[in-house]
PDB file of N, CA and C in Angstrom:
ATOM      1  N   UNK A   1      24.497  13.972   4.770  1.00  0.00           N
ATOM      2  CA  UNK A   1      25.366  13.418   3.752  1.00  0.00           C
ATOM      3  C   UNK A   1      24.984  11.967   3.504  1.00  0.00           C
ATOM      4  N   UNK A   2      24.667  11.960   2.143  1.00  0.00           N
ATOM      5  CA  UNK A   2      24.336  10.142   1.770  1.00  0.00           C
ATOM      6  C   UNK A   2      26.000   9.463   1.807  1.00  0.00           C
ATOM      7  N   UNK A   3      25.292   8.327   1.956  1.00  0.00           N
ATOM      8  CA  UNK A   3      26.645   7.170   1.993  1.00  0.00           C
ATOM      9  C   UNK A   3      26.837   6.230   0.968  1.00  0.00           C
ATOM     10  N   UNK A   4      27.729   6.067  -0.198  1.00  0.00           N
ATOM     11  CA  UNK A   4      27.435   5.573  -1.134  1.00  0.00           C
ATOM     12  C   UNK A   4      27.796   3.976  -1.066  1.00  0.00           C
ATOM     13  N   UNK A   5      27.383   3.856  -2.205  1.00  0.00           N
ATOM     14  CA  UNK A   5      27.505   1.913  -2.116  1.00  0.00           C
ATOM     15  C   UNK A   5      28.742   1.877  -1.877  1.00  0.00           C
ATOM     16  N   UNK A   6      30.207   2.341  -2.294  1.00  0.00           N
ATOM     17  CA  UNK A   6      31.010   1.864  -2.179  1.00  0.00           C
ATOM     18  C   UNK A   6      31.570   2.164  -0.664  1.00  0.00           C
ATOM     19  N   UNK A   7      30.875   3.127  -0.443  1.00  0.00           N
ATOM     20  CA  UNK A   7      31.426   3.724   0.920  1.00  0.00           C
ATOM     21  C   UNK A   7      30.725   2.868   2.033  1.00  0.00           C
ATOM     22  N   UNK A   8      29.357   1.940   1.848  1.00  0.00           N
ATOM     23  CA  UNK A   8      29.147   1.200   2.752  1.00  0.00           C
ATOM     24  C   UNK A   8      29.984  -0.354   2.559  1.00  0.00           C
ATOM     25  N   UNK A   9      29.669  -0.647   1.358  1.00  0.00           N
ATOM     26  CA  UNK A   9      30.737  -1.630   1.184  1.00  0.00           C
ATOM     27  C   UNK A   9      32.164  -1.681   1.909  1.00  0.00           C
ATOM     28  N   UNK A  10      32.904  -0.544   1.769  1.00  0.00           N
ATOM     29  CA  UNK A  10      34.287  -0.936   2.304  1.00  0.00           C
ATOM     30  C   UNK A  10      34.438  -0.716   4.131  1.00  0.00           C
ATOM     31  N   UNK A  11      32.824  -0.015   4.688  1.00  0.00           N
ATOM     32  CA  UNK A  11      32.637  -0.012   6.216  1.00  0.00           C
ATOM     33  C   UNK A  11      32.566  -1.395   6.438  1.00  0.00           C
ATOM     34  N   UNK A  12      31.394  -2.056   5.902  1.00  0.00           N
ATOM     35  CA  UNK A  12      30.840  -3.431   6.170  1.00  0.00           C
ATOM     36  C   UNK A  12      32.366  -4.209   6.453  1.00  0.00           C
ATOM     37  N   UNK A  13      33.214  -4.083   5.169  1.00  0.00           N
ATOM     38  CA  UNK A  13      34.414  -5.024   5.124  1.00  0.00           C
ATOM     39  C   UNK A  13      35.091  -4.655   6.136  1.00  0.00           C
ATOM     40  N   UNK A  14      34.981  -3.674   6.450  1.00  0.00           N
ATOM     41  CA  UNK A  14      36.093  -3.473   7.640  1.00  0.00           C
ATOM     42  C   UNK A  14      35.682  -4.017   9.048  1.00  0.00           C
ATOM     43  N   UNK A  15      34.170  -3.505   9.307  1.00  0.00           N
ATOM     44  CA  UNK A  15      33.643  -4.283  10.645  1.00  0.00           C
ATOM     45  C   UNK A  15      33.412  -5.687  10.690  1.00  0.00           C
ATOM     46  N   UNK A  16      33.547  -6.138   9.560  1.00  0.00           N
ATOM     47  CA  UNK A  16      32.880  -7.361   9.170  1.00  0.00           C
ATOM     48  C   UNK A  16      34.294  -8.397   9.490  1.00  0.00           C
ATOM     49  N   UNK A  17      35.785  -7.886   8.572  1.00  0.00           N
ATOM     50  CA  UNK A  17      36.499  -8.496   8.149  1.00  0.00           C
ATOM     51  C   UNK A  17      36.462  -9.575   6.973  1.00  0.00           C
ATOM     52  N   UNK A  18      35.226  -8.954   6.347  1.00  0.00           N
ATOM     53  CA  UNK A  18      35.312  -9.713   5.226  1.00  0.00           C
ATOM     54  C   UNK A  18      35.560  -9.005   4.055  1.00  0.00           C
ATOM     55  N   UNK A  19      35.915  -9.271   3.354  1.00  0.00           N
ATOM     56  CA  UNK A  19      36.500  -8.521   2.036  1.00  0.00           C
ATOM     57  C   UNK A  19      35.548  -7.719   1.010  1.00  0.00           C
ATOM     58  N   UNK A  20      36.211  -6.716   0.429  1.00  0.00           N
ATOM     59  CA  UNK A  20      35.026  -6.282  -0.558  1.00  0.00           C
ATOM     60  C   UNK A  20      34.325  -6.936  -1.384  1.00  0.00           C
ATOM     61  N   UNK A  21      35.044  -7.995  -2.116  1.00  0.00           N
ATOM     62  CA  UNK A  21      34.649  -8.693  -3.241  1.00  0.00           C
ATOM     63  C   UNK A  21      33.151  -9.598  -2.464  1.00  0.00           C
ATOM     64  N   UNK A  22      33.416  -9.898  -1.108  1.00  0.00           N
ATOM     65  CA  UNK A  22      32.451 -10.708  -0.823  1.00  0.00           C
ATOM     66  C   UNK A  22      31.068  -9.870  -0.139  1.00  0.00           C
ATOM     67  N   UNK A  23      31.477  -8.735   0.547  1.00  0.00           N
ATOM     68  CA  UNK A  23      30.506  -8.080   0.769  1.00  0.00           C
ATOM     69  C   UNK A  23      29.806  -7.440  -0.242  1.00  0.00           C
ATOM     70  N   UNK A  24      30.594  -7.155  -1.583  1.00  0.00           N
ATOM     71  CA  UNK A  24      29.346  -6.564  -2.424  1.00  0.00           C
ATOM     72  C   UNK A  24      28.740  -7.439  -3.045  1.00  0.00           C
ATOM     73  N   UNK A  25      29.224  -8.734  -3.074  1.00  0.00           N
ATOM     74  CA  UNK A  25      27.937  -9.574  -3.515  1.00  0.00           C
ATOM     75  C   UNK A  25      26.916 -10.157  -2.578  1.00  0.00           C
ATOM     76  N   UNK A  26      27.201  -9.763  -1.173  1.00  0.00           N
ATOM     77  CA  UNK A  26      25.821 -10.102  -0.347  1.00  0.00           C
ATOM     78  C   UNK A  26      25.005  -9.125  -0.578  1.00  0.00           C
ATOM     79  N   UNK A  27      25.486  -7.631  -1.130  1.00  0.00           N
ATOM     80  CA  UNK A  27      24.924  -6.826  -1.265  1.00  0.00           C
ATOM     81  C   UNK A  27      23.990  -6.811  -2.264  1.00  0.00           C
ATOM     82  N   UNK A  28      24.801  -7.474  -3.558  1.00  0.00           N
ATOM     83  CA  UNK A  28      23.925  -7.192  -4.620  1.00  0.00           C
ATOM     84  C   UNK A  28      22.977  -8.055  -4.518  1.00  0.00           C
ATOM     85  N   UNK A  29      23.258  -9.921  -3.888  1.00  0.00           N
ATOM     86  CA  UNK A  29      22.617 -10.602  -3.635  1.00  0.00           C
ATOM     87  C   UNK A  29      20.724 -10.391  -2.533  1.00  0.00           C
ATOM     88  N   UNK A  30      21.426  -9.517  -2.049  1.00  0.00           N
ATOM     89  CA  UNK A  30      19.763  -8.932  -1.026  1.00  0.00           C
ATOM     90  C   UNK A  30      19.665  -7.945  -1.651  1.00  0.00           C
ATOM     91  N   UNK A  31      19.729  -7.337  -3.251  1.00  0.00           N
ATOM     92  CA  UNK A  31      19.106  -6.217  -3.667  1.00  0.00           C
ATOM     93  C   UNK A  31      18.201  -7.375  -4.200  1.00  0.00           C
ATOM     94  N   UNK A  32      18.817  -8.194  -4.978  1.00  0.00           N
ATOM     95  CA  UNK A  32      17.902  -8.931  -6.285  1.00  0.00           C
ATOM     96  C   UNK A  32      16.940  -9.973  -5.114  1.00  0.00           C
ATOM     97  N   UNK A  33      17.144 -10.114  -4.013  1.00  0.00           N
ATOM     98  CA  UNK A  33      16.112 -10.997  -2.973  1.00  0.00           C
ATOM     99  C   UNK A  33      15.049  -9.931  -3.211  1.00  0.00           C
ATOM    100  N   UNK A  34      15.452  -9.127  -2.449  1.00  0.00           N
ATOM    101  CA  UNK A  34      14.245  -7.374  -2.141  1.00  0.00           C
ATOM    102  C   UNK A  34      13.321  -7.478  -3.288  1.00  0.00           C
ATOM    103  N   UNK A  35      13.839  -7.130  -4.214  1.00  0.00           N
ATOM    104  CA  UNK A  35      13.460  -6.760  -5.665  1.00  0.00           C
ATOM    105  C   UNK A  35      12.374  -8.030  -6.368  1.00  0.00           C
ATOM    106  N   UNK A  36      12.777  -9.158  -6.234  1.00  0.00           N
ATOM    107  CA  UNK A  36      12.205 -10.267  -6.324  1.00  0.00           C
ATOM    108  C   UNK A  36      10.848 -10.400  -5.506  1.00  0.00           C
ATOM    109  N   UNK A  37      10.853 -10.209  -4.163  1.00  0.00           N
ATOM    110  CA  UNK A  37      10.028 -10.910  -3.143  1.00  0.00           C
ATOM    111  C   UNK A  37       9.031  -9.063  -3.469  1.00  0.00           C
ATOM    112  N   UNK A  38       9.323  -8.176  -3.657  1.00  0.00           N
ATOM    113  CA  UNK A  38       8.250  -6.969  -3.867  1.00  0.00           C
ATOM    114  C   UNK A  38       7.329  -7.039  -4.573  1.00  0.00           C
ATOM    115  N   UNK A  39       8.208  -7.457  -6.169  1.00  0.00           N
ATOM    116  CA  UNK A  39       7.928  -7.545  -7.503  1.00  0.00           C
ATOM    117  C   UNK A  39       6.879  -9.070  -7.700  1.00  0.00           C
ATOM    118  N   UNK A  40       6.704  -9.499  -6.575  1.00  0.00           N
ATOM    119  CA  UNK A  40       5.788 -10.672  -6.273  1.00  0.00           C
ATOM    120  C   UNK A  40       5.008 -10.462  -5.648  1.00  0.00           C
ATOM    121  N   UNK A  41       4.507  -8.887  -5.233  1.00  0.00           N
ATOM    122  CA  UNK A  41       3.646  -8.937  -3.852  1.00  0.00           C
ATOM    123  C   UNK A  41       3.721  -9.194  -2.686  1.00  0.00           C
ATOM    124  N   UNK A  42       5.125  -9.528  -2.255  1.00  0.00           N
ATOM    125  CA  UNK A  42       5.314  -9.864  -0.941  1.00  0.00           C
ATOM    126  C   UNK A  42       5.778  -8.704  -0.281  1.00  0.00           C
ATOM    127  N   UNK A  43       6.059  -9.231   0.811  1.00  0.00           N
ATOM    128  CA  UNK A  43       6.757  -7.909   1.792  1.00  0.00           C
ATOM    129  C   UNK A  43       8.277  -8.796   2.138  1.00  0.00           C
ATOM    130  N   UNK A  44       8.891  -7.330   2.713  1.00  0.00           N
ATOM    131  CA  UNK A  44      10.165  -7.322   3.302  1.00  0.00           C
ATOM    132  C   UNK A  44      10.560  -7.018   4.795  1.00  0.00           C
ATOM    133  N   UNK A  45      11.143  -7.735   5.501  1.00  0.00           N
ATOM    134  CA  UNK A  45      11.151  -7.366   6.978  1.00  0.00           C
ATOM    135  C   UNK A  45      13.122  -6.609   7.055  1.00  0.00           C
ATOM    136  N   UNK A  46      13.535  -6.182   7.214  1.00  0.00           N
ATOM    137  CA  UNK A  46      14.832  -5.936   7.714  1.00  0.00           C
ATOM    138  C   UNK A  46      15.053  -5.353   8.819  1.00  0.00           C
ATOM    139  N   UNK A  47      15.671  -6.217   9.701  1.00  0.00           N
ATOM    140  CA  UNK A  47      15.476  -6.081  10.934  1.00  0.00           C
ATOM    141  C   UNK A  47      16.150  -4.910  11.361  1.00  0.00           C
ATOM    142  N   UNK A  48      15.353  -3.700  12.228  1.00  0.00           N
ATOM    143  CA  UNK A  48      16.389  -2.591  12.808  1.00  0.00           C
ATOM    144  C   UNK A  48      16.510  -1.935  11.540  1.00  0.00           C
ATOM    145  N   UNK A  49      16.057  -2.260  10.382  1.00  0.00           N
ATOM    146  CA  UNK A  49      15.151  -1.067   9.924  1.00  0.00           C
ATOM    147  C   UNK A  49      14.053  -0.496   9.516  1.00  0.00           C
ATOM    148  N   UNK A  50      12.874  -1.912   9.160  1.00  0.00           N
ATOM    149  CA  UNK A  50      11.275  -1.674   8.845  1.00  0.00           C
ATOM    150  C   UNK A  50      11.452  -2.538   8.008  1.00  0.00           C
ATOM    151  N   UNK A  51      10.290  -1.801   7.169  1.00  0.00           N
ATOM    152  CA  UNK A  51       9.183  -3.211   6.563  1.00  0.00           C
ATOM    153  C   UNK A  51       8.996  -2.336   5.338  1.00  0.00           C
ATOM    154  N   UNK A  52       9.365  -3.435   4.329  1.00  0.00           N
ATOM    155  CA  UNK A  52       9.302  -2.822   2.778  1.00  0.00           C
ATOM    156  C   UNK A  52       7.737  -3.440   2.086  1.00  0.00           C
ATOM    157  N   UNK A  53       6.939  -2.981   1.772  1.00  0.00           N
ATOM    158  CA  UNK A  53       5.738  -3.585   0.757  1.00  0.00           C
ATOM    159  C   UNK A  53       5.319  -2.391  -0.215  1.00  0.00           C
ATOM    160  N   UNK A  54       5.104  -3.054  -1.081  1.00  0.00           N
ATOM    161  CA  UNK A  54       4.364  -2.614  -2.276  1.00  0.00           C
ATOM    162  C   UNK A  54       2.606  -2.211  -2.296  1.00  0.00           C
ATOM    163  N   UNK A  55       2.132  -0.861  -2.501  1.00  0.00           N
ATOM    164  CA  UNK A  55       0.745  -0.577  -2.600  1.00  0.00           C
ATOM    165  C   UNK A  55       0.826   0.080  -3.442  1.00  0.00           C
ATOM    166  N   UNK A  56      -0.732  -0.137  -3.808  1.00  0.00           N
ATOM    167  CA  UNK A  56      -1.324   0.752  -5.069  1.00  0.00           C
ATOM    168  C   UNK A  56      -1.731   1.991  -5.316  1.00  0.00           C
ATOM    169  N   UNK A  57      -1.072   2.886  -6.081  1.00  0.00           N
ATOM    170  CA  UNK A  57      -1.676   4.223  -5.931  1.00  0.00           C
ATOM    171  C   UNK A  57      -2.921   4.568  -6.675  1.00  0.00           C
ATOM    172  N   UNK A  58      -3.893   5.081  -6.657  1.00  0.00           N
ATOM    173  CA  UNK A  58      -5.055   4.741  -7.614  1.00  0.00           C
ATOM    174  C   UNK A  58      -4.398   6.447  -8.967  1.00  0.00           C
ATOM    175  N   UNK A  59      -5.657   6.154 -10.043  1.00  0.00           N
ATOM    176  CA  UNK A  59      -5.337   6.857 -11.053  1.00  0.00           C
ATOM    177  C   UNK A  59      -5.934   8.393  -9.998  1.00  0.00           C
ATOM    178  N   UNK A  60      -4.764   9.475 -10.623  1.00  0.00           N
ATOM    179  CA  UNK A  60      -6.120  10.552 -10.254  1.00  0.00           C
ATOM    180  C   UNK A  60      -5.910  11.763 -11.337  1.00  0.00           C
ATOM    181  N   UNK A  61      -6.437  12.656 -10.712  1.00  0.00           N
ATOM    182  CA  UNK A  61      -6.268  14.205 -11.393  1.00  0.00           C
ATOM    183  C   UNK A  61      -5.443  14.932 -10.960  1.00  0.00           C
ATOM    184  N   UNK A  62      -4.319  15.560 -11.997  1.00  0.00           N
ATOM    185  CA  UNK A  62      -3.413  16.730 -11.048  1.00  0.00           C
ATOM    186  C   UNK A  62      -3.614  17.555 -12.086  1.00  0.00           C
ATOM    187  N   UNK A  63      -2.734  18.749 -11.373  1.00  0.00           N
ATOM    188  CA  UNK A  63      -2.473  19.842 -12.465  1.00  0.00           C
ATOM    189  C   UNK A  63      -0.841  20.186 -12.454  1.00  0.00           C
ATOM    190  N   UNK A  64      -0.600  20.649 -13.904  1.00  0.00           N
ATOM    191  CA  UNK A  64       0.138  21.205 -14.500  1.00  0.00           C
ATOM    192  C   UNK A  64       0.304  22.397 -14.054  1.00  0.00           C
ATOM    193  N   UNK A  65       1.646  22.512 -12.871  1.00  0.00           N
ATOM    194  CA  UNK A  65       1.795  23.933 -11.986  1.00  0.00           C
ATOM    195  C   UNK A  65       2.438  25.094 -12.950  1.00  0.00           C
ATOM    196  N   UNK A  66       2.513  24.493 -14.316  1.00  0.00           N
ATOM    197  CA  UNK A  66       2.550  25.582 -15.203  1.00  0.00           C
ATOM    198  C   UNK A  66       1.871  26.572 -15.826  1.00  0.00           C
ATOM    199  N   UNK A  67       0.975  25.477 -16.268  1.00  0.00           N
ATOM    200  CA  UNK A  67      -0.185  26.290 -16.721  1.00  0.00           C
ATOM    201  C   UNK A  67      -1.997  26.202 -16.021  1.00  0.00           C
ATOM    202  N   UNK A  68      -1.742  25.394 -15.149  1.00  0.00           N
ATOM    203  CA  UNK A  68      -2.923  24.708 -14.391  1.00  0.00           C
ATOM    204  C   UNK A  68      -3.738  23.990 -15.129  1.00  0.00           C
ATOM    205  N   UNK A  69      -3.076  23.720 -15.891  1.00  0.00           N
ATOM    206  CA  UNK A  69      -4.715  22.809 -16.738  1.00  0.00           C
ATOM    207  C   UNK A  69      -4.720  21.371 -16.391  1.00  0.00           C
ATOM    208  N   UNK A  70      -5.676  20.590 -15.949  1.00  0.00           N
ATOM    209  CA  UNK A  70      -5.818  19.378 -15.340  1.00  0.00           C
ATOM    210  C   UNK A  70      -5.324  18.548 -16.399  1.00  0.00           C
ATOM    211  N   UNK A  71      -4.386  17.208 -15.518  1.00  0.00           N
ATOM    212  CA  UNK A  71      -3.941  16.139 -16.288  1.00  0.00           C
ATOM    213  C   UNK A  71      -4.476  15.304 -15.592  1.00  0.00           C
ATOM    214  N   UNK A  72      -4.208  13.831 -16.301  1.00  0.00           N
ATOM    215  CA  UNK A  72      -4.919  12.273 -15.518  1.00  0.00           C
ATOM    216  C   UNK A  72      -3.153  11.882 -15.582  1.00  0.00           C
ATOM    217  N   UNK A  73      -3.363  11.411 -14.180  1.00  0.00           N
ATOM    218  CA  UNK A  73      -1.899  10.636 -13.808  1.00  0.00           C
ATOM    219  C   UNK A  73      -2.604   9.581 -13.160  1.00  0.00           C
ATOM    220  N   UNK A  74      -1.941   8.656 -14.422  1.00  0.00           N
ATOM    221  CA  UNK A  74      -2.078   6.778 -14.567  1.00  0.00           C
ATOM    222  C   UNK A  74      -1.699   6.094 -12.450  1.00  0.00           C
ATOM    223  N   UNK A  75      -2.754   5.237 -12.392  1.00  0.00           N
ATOM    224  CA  UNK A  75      -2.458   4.505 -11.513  1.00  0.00           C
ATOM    225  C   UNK A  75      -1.369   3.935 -11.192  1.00  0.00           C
ATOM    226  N   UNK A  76      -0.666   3.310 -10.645  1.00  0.00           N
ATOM    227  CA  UNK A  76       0.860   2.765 -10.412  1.00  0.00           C
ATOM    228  C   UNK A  76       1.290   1.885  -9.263  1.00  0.00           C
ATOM    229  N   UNK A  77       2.320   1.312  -9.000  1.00  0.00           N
ATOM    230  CA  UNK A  77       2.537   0.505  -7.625  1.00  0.00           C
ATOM    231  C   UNK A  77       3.988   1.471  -7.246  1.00  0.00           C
ATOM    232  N   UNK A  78       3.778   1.590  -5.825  1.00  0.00           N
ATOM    233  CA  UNK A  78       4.877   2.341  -4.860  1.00  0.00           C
ATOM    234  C   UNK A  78       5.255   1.012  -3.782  1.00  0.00           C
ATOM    235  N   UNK A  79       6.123   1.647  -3.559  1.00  0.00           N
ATOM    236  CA  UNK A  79       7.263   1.184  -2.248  1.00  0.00           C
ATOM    237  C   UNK A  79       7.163   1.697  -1.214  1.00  0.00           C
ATOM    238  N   UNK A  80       6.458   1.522  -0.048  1.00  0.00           N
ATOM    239  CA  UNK A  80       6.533   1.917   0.831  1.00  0.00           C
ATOM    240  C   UNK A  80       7.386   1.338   2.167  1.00  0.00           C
ATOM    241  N   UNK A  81       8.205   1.950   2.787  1.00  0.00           N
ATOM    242  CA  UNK A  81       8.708   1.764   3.743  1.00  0.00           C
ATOM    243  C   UNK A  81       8.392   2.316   4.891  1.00  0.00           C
ATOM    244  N   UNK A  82       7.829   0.970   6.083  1.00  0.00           N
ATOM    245  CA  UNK A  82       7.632   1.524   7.296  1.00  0.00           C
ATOM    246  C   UNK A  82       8.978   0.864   8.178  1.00  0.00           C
ATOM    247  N   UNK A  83       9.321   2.791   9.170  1.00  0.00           N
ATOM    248  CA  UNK A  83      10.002   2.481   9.909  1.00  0.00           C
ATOM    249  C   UNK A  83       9.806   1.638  10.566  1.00  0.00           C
ATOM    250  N   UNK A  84      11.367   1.343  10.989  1.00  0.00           N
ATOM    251  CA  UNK A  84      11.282   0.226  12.996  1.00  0.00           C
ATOM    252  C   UNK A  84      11.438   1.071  13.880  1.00  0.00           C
ATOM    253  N   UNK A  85      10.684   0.755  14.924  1.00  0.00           N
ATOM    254  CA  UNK A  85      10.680   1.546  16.136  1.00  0.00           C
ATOM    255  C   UNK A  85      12.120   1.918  16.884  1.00  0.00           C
ATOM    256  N   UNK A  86      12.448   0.880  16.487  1.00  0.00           N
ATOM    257  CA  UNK A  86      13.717   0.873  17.145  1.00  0.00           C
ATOM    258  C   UNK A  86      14.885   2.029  16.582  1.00  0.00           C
ATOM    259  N   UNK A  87      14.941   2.019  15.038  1.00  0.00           N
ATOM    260  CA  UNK A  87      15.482   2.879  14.368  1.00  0.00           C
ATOM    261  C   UNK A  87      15.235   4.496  14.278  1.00  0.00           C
ATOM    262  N   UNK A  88      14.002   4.863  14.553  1.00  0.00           N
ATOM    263  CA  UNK A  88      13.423   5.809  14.608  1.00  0.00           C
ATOM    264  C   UNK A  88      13.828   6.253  16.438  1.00  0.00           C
ATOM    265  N   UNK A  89      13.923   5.465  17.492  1.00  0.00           N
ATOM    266  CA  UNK A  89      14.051   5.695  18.654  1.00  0.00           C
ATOM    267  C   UNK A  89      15.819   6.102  18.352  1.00  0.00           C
ATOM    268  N   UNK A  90      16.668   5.384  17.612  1.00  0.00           N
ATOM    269  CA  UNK A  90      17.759   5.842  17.709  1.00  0.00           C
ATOM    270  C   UNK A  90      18.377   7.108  17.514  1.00  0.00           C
ATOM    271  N   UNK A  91      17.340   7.129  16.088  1.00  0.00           N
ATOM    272  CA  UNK A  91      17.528   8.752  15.753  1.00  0.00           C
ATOM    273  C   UNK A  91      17.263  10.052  16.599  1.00  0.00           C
ATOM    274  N   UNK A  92      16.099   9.435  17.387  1.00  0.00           N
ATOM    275  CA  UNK A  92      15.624  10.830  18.404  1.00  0.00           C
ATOM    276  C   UNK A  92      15.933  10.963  19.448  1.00  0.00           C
ATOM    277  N   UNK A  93      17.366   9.620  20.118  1.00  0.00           N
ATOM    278  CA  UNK A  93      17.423   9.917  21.196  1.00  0.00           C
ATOM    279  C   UNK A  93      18.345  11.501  21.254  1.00  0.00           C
TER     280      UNK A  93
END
């Protein structure tokens, strides 16, 4: 089951004791950091959960599982996220 923004928002406020109004703007505030520092080529560290950077996918050839006839799918930039060890150890204990 996903957890939605509002549903982490009003956890945060509660463990936090800080209010909604203020936790969703730290929230929105470290979307537009993220988004910023990617969209520049940089990377992202968040601790206890990995490492956000941006790579290049090159152009290639696929096919059309409809009819199989080969298409060119344009080069592009992805998001990749590598886990933290730590997070990944939590999950499997």
């Amino acid at each position: 089951m996903a957890i939605t923004k509002d549903q982490l928002i009003a956890d945060l406020a509660e463990s936090t004791g800080a209010t909604k109004v203020q936790v969703r703007a730290v929230i929105e505030q470290l979307s537009q950091i993220v988004a910023d520092q990617l969209e520049n080529g940089g990377e992202i560290t968040l601790p206890g959960v990995g490492k956000l950077k941006v790579t290049e996918r090159p152009a290639r050839t696929g096919r059309n599982p409809s009819t199989g006839a080969a298409i060119e799918i344009a080069a592009k930039k992805v998001i990749k996220l590598v886990v933290a060890k730590s997070l990944t150890d939590a999950v499997n204990k």
